[in-house]
PDB file of N, CA and C in Angstrom:
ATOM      1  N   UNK A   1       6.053 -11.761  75.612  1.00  0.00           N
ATOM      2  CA  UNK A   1       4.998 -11.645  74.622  1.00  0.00           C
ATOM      3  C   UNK A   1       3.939 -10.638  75.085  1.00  0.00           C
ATOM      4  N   UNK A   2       3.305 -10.725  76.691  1.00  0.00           N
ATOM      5  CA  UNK A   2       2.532 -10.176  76.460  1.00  0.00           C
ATOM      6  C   UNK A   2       3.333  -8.444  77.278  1.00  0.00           C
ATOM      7  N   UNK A   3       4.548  -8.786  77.565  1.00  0.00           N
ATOM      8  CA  UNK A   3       4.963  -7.291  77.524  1.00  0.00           C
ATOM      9  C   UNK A   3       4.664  -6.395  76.383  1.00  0.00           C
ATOM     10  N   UNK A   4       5.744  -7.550  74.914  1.00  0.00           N
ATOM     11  CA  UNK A   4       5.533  -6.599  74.010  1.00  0.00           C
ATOM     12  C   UNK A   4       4.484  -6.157  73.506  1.00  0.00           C
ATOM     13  N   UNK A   5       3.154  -6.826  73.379  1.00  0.00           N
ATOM     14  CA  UNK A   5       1.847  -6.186  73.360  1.00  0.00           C
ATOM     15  C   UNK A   5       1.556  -4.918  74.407  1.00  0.00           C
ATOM     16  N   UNK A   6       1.605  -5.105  75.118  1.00  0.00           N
ATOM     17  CA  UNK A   6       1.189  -3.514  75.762  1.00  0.00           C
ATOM     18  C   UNK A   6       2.103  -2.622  75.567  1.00  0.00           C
ATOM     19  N   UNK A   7       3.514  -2.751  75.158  1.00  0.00           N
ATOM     20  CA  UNK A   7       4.375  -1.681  74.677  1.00  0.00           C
ATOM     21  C   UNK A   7       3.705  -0.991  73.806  1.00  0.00           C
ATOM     22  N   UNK A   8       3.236  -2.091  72.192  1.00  0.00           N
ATOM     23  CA  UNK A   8       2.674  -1.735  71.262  1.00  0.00           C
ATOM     24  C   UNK A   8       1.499  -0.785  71.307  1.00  0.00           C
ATOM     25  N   UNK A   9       0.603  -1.135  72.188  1.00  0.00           N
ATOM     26  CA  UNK A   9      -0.699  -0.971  71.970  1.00  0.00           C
ATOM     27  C   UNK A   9      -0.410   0.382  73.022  1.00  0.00           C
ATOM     28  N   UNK A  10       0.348   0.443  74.298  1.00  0.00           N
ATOM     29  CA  UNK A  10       0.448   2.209  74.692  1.00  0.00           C
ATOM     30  C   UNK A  10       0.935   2.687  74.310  1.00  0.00           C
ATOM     31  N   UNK A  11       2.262   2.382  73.316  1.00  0.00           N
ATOM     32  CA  UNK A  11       2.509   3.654  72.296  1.00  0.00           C
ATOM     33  C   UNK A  11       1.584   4.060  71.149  1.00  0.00           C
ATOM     34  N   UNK A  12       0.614   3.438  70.634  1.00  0.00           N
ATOM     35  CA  UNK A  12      -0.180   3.807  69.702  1.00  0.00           C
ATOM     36  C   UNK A  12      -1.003   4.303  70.629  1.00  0.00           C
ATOM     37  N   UNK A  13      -1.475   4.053  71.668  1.00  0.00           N
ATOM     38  CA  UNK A  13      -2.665   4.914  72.092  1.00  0.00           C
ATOM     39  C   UNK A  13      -1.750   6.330  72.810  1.00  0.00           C
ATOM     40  N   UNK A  14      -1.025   6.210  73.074  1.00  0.00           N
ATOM     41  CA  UNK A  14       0.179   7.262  73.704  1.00  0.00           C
ATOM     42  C   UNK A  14      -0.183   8.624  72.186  1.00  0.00           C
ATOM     43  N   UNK A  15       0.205   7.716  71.083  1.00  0.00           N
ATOM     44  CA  UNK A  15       0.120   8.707  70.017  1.00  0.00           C
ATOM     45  C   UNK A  15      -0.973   9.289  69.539  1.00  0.00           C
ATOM     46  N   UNK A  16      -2.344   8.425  69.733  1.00  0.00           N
ATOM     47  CA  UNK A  16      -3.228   9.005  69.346  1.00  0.00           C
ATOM     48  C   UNK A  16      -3.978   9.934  70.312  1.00  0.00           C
ATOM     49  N   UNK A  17      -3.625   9.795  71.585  1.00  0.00           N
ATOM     50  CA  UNK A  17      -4.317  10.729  72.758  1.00  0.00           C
ATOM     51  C   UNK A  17      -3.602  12.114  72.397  1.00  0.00           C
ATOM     52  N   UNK A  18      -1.930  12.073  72.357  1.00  0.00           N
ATOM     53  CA  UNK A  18      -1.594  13.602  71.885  1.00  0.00           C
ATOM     54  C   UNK A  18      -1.668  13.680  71.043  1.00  0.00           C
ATOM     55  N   UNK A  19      -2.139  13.358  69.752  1.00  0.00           N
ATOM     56  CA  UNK A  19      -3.201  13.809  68.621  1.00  0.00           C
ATOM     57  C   UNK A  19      -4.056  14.446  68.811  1.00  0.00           C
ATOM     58  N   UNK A  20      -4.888  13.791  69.533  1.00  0.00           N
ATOM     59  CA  UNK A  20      -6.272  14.088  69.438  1.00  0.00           C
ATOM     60  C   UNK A  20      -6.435  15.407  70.498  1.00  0.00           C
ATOM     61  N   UNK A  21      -5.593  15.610  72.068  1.00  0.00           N
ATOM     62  CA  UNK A  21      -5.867  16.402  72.992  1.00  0.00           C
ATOM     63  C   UNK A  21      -4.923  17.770  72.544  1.00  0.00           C
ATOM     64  N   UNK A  22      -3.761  17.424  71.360  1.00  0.00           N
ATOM     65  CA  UNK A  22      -3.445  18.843  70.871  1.00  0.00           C
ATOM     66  C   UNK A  22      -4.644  19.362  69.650  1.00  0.00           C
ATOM     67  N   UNK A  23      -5.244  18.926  69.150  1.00  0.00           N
ATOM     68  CA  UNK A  23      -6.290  19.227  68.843  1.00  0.00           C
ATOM     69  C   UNK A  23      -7.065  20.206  69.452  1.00  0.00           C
ATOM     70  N   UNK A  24      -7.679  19.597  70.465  1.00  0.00           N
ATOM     71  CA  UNK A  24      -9.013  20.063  71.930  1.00  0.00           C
ATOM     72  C   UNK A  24      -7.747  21.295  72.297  1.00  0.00           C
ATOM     73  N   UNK A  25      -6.888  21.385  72.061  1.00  0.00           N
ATOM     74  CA  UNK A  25      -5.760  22.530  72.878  1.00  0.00           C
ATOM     75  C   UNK A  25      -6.185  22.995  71.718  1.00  0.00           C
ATOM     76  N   UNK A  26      -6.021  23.205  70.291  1.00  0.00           N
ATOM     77  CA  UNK A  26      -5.700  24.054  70.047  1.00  0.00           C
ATOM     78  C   UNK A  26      -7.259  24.553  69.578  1.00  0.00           C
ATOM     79  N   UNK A  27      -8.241  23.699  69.561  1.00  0.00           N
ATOM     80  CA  UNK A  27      -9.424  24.528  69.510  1.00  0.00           C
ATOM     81  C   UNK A  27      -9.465  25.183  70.963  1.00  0.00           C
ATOM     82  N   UNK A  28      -8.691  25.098  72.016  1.00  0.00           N
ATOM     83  CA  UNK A  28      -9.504  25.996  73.218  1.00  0.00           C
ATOM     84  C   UNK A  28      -8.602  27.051  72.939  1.00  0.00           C
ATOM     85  N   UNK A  29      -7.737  27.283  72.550  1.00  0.00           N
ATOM     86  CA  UNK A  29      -6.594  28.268  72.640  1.00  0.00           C
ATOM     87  C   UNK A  29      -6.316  29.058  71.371  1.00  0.00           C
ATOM     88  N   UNK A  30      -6.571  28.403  70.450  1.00  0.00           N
ATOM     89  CA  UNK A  30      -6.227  29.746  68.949  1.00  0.00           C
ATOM     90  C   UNK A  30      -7.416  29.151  68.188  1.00  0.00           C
ATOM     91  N   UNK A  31      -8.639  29.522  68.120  1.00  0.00           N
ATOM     92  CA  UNK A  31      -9.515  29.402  67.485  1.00  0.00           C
ATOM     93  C   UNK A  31      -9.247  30.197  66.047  1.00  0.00           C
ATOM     94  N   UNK A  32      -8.681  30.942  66.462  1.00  0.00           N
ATOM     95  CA  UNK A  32      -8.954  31.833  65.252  1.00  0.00           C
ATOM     96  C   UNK A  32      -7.728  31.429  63.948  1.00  0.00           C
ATOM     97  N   UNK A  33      -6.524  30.100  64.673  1.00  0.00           N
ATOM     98  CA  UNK A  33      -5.927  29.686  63.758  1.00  0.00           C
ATOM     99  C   UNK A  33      -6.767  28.636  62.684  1.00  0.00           C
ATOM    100  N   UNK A  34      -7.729  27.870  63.261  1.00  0.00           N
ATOM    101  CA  UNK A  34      -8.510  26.982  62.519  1.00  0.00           C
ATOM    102  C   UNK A  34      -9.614  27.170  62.103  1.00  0.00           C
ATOM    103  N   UNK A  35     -10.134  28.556  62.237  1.00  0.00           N
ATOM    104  CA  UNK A  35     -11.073  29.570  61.374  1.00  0.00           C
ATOM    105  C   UNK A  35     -10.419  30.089  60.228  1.00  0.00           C
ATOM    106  N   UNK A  36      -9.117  29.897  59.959  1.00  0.00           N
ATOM    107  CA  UNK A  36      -8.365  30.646  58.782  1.00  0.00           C
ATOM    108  C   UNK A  36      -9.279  29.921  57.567  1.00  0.00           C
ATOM    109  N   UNK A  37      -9.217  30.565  56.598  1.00  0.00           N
ATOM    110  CA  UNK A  37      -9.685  30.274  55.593  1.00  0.00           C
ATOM    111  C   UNK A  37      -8.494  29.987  54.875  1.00  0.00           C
ATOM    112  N   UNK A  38      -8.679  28.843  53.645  1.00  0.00           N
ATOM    113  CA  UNK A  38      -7.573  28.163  52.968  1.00  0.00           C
ATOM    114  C   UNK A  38      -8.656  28.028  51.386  1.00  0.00           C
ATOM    115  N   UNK A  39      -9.463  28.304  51.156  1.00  0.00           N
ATOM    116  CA  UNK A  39     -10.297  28.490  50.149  1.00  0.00           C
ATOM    117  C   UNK A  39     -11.779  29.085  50.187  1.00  0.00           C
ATOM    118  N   UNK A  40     -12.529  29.231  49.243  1.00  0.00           N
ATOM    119  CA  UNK A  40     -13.441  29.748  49.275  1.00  0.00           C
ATOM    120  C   UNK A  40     -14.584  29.353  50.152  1.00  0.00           C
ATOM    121  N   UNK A  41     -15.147  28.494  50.654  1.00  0.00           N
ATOM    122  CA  UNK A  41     -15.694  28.062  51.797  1.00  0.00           C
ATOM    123  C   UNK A  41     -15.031  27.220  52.890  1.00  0.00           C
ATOM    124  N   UNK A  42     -13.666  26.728  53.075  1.00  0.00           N
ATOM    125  CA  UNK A  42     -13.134  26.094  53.642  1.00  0.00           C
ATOM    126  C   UNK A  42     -12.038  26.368  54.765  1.00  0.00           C
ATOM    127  N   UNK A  43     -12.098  25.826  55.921  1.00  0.00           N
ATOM    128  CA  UNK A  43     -11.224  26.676  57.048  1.00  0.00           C
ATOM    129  C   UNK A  43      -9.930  25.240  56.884  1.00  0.00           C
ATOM    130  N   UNK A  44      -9.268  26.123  57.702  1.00  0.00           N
ATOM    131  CA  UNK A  44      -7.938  24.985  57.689  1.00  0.00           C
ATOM    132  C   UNK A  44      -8.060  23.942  59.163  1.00  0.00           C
ATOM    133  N   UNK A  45      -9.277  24.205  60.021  1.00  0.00           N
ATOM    134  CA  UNK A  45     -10.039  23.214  60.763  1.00  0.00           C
ATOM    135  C   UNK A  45     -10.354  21.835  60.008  1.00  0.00           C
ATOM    136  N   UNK A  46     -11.389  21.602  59.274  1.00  0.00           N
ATOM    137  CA  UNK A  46     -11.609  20.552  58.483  1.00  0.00           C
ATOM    138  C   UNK A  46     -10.468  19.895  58.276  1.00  0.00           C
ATOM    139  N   UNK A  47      -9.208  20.396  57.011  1.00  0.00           N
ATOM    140  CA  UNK A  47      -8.524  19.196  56.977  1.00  0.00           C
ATOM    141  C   UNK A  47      -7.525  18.542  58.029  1.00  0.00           C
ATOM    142  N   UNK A  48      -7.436  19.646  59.178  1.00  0.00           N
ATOM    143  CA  UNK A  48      -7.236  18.947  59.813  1.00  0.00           C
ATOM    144  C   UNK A  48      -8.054  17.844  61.301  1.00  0.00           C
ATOM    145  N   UNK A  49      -8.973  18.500  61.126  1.00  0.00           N
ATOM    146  CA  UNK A  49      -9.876  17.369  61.495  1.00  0.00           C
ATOM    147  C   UNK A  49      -9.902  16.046  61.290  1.00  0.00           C
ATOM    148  N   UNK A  50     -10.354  16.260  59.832  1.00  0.00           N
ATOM    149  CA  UNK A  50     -10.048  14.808  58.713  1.00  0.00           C
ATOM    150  C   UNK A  50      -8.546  14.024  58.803  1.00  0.00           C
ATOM    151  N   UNK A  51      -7.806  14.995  59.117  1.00  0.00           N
ATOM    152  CA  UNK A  51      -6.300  14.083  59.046  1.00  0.00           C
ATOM    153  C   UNK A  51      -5.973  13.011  60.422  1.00  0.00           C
ATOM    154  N   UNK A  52      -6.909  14.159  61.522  1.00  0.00           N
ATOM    155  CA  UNK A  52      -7.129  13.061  62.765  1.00  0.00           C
ATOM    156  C   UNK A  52      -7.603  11.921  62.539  1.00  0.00           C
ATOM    157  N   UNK A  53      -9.050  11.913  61.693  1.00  0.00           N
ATOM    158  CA  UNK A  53      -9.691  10.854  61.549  1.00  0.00           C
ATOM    159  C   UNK A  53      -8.384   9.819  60.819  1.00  0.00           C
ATOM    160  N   UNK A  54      -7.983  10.384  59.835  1.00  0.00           N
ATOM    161  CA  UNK A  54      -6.676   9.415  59.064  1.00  0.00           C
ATOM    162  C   UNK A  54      -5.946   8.696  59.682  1.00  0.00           C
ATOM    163  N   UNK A  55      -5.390   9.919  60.753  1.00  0.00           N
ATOM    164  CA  UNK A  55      -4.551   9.467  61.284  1.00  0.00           C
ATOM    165  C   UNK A  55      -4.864   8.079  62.175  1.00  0.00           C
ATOM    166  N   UNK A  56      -6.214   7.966  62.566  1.00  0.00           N
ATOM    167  CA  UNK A  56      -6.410   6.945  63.659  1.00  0.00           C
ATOM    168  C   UNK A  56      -6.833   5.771  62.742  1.00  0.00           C
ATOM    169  N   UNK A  57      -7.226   5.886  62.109  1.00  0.00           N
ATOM    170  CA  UNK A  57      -7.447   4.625  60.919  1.00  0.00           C
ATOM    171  C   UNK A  57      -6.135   4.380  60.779  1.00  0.00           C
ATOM    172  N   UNK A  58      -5.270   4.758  60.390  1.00  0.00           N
ATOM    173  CA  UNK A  58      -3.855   4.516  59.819  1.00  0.00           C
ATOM    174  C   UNK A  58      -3.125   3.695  61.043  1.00  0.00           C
ATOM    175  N   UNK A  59      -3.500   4.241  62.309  1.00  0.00           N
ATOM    176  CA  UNK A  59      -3.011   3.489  63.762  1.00  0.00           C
ATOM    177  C   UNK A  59      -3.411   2.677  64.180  1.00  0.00           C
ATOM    178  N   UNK A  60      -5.019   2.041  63.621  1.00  0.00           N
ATOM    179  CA  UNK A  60      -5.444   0.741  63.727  1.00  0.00           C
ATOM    180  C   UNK A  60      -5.631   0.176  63.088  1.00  0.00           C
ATOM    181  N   UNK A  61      -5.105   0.454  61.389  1.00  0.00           N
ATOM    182  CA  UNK A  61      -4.256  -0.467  60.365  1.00  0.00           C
ATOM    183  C   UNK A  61      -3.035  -0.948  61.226  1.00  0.00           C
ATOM    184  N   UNK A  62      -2.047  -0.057  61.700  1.00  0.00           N
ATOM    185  CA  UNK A  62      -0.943  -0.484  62.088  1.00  0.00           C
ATOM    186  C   UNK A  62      -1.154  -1.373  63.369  1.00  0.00           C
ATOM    187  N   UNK A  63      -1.570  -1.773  64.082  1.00  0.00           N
ATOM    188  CA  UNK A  63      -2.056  -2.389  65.352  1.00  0.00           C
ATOM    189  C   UNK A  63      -2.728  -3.607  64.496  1.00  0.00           C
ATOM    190  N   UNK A  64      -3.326  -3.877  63.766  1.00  0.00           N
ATOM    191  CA  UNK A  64      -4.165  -4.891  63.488  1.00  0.00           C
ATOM    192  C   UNK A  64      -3.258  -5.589  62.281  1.00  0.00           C
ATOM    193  N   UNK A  65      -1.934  -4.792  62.053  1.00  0.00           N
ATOM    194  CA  UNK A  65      -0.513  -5.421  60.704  1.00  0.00           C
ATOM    195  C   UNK A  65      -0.159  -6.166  62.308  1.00  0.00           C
ATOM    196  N   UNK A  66       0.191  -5.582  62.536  1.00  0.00           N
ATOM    197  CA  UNK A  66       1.712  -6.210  63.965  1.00  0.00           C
ATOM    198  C   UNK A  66       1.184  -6.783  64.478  1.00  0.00           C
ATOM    199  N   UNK A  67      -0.539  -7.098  65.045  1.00  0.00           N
ATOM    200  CA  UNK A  67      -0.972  -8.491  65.380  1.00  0.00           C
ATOM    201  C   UNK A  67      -1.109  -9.234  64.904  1.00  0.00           C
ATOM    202  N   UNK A  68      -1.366  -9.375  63.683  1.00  0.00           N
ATOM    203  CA  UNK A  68      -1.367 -10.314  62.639  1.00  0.00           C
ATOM    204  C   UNK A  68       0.198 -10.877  62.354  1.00  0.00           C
ATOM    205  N   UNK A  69       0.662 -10.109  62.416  1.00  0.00           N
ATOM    206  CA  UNK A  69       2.240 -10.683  62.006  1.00  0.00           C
ATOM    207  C   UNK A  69       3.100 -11.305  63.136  1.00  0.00           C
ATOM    208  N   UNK A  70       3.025 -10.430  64.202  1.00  0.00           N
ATOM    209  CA  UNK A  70       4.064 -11.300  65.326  1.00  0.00           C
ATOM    210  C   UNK A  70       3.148 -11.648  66.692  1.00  0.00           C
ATOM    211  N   UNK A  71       1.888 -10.256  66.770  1.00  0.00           N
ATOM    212  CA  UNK A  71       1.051 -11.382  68.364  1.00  0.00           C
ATOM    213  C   UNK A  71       0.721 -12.816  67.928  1.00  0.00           C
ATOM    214  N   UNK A  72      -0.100 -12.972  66.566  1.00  0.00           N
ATOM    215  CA  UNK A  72      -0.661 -13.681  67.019  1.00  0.00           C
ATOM    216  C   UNK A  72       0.123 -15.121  66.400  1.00  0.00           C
ATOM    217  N   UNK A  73       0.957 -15.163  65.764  1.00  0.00           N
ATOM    218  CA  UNK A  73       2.183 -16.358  65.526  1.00  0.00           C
ATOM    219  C   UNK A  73       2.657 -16.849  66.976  1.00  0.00           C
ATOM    220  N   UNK A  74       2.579 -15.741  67.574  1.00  0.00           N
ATOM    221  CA  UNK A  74       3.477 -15.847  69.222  1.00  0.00           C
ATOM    222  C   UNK A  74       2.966 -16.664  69.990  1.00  0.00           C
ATOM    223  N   UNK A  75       0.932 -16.648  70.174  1.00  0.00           N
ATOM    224  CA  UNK A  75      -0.011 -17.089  70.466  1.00  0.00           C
ATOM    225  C   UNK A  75      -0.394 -18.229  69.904  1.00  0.00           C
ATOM    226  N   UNK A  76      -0.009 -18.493  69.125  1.00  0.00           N
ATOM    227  CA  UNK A  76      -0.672 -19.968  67.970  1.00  0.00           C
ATOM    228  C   UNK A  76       0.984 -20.852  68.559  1.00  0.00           C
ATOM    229  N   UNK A  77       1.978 -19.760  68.422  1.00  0.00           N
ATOM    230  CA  UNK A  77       3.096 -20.929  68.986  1.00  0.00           C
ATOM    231  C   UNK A  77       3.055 -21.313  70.913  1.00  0.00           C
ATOM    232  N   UNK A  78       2.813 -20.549  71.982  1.00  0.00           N
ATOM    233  CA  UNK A  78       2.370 -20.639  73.064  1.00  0.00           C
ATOM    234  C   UNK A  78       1.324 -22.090  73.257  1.00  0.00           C
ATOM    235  N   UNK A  79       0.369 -21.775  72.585  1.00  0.00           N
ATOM    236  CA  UNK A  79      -0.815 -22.449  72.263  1.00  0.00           C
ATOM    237  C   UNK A  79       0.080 -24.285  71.855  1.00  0.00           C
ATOM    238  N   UNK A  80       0.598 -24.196  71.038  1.00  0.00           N
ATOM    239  CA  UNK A  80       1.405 -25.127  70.119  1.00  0.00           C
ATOM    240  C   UNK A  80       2.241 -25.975  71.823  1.00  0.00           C
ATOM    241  N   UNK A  81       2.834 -24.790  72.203  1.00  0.00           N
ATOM    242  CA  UNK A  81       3.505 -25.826  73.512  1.00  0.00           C
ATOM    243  C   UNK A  81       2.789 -25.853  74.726  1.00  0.00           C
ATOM    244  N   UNK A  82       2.270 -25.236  74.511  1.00  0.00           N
ATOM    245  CA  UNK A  82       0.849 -26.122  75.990  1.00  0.00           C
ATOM    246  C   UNK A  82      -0.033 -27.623  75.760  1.00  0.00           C
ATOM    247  N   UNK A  83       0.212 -27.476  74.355  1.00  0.00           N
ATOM    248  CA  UNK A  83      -1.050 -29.106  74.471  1.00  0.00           C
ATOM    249  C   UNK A  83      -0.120 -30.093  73.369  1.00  0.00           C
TER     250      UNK A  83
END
């Protein structure tokens, strides 16, 4: 049980660190790809900025589904055969 919790929880943070540090790469390294312009005031930085932000909401929706569904049944049953 509590293996599979830390499986869970370092592959989501596994995913969101190379999210977030290819990001910081690619602002140190091609600036000038996320200065592109994609409309009249808008660089193609922003949405992907914003999609980070998505993306990590979306990864602690998913972390807070799968505890709800199998940690914490696992825990209420543990709980159940201790007393």
């Amino acid at each position: 049980m509590v293996k599979q919790k830390w499986q869970v929880s370092l592959l989501l943070t596994f995913l969101m660190l190379i999210i977030y540090f290819g990001f910081i790469l690619l602002i140190a390294f091609d600036k000038e790809f996320l200065a592109r312009p994609i409309g009249k005031d808008l660089t193609i930085g922003l949405p992907i900025g914003i999609g980070i932000l998505i993306v990590a909401w979306l990864l602690t929706g998913v972390y807070t589904w799968w505890a709800n569904r199998v940690y914490d049944k696992q825990v209420d049953e543990l709980k159940r055969k201790m007393l």
